[in-house]
C-alpha atoms as a PDB file:
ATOM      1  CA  UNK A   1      73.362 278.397  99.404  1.00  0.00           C
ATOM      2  CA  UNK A   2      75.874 275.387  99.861  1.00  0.00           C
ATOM      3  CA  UNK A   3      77.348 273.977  97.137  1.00  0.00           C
ATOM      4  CA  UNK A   4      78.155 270.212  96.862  1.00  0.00           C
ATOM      5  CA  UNK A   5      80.718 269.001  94.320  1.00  0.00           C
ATOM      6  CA  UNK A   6      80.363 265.070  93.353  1.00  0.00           C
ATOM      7  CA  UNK A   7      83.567 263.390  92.425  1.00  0.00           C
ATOM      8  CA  UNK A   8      84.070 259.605  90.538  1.00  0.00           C
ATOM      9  CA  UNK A   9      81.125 257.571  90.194  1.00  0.00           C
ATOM     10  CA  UNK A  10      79.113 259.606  92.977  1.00  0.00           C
ATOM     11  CA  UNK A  11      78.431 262.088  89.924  1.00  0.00           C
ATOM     12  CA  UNK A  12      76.648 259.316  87.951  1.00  0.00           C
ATOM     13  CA  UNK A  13      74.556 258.635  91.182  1.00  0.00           C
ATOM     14  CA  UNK A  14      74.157 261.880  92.139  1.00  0.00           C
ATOM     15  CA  UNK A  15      73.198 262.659  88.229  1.00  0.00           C
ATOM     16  CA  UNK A  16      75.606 265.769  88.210  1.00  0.00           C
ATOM     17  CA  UNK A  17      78.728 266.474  88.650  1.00  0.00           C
ATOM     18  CA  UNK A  18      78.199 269.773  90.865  1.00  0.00           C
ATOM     19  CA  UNK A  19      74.663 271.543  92.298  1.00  0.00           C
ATOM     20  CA  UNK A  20      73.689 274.352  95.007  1.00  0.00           C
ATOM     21  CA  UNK A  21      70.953 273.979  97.462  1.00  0.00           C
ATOM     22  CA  UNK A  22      69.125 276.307  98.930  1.00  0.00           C
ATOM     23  CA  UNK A  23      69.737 275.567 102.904  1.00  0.00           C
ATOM     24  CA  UNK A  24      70.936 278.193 105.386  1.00  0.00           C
ATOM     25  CA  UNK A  25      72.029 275.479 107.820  1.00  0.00           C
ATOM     26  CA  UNK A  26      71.904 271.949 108.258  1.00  0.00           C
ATOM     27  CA  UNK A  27      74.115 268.567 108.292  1.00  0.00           C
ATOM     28  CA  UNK A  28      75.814 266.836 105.477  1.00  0.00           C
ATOM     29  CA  UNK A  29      73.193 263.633 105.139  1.00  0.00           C
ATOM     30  CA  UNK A  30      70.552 266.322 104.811  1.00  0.00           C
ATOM     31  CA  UNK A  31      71.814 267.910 101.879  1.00  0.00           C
ATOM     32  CA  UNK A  32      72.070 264.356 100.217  1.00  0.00           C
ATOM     33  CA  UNK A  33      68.761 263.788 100.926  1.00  0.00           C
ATOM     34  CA  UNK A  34      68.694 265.721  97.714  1.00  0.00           C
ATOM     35  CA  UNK A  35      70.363 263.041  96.223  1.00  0.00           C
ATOM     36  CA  UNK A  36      68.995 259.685  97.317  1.00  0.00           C
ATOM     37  CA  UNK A  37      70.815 256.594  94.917  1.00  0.00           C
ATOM     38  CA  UNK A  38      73.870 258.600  97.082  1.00  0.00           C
ATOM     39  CA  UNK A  39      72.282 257.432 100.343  1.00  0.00           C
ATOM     40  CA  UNK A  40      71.854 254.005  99.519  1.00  0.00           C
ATOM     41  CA  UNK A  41      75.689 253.279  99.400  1.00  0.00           C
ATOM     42  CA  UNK A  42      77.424 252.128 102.500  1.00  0.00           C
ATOM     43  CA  UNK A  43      78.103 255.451 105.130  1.00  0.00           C
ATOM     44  CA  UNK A  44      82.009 253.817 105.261  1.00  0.00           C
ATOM     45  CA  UNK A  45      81.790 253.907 101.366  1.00  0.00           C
ATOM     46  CA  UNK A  46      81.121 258.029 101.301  1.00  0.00           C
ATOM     47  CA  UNK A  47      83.895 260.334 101.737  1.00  0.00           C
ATOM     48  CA  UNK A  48      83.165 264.034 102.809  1.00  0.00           C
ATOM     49  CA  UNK A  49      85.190 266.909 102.707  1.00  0.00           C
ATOM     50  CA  UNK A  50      83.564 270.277 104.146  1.00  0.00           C
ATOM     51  CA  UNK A  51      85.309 273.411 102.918  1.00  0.00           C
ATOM     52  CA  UNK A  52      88.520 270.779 102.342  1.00  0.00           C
ATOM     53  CA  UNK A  53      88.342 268.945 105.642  1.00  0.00           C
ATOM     54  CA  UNK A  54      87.389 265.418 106.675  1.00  0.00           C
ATOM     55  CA  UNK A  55      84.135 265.384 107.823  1.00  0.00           C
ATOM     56  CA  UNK A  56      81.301 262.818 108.242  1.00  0.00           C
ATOM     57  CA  UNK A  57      77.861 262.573 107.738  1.00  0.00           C
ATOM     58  CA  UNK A  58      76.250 264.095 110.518  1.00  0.00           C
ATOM     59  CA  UNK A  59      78.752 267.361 109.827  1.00  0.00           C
ATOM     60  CA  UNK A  60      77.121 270.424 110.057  1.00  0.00           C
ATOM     61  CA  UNK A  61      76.946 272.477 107.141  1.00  0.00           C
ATOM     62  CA  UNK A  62      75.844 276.551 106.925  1.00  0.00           C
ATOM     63  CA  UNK A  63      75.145 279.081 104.363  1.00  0.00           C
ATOM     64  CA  UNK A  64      78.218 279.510 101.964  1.00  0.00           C
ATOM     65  CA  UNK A  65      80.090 275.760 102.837  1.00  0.00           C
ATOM     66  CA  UNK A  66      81.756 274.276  99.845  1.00  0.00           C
ATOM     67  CA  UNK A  67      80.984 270.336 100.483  1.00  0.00           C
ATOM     68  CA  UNK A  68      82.855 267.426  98.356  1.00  0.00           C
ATOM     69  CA  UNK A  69      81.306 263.894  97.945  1.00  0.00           C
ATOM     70  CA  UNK A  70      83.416 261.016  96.325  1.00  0.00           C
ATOM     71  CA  UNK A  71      83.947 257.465  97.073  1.00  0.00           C
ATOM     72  CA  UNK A  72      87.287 255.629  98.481  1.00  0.00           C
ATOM     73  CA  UNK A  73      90.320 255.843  96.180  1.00  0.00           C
ATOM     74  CA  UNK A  74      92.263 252.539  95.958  1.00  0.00           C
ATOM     75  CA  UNK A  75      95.053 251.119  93.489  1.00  0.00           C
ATOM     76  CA  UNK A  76      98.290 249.971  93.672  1.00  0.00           C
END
């Protein structure tokens, strides 16, 4: 299992906030596959963490990975 953790408005899109997926192995875009409204946002738009590091789509995720999905954070 892999469990992927939606942050800001990704949650809306992904229509939770948090979900596990059955997937011994694999890369990040797969498990949003899972999730398509989150695939339709521009790839420079979608920021991945994989067990708390940078990582991109095409990161490969295993068994027991902690993934984070959220958008860009700006202010000022």
């Amino acid at each position: 299992m892999i469990e992927i953790e939606f942050l800001g408005y990704f949650a809306d899109l992904a229509g939770c906030k948090k979900a596990t997926i059955k997937m011994r192995k694999g890369k990040v875009k797969d498990l949003l596959e899972f999730f398509p409204k989150i695939l339709e946002v521009p790839r420079e738009n979608i920021i991945v963490l994989v067990n708390g590091i940078a990582a991109k789509l095409e990161t490969s995720v295993r068994e027991g990975d902690k993934v984070a999905v959220m958008p860009p954070i700006g202010g000022g």
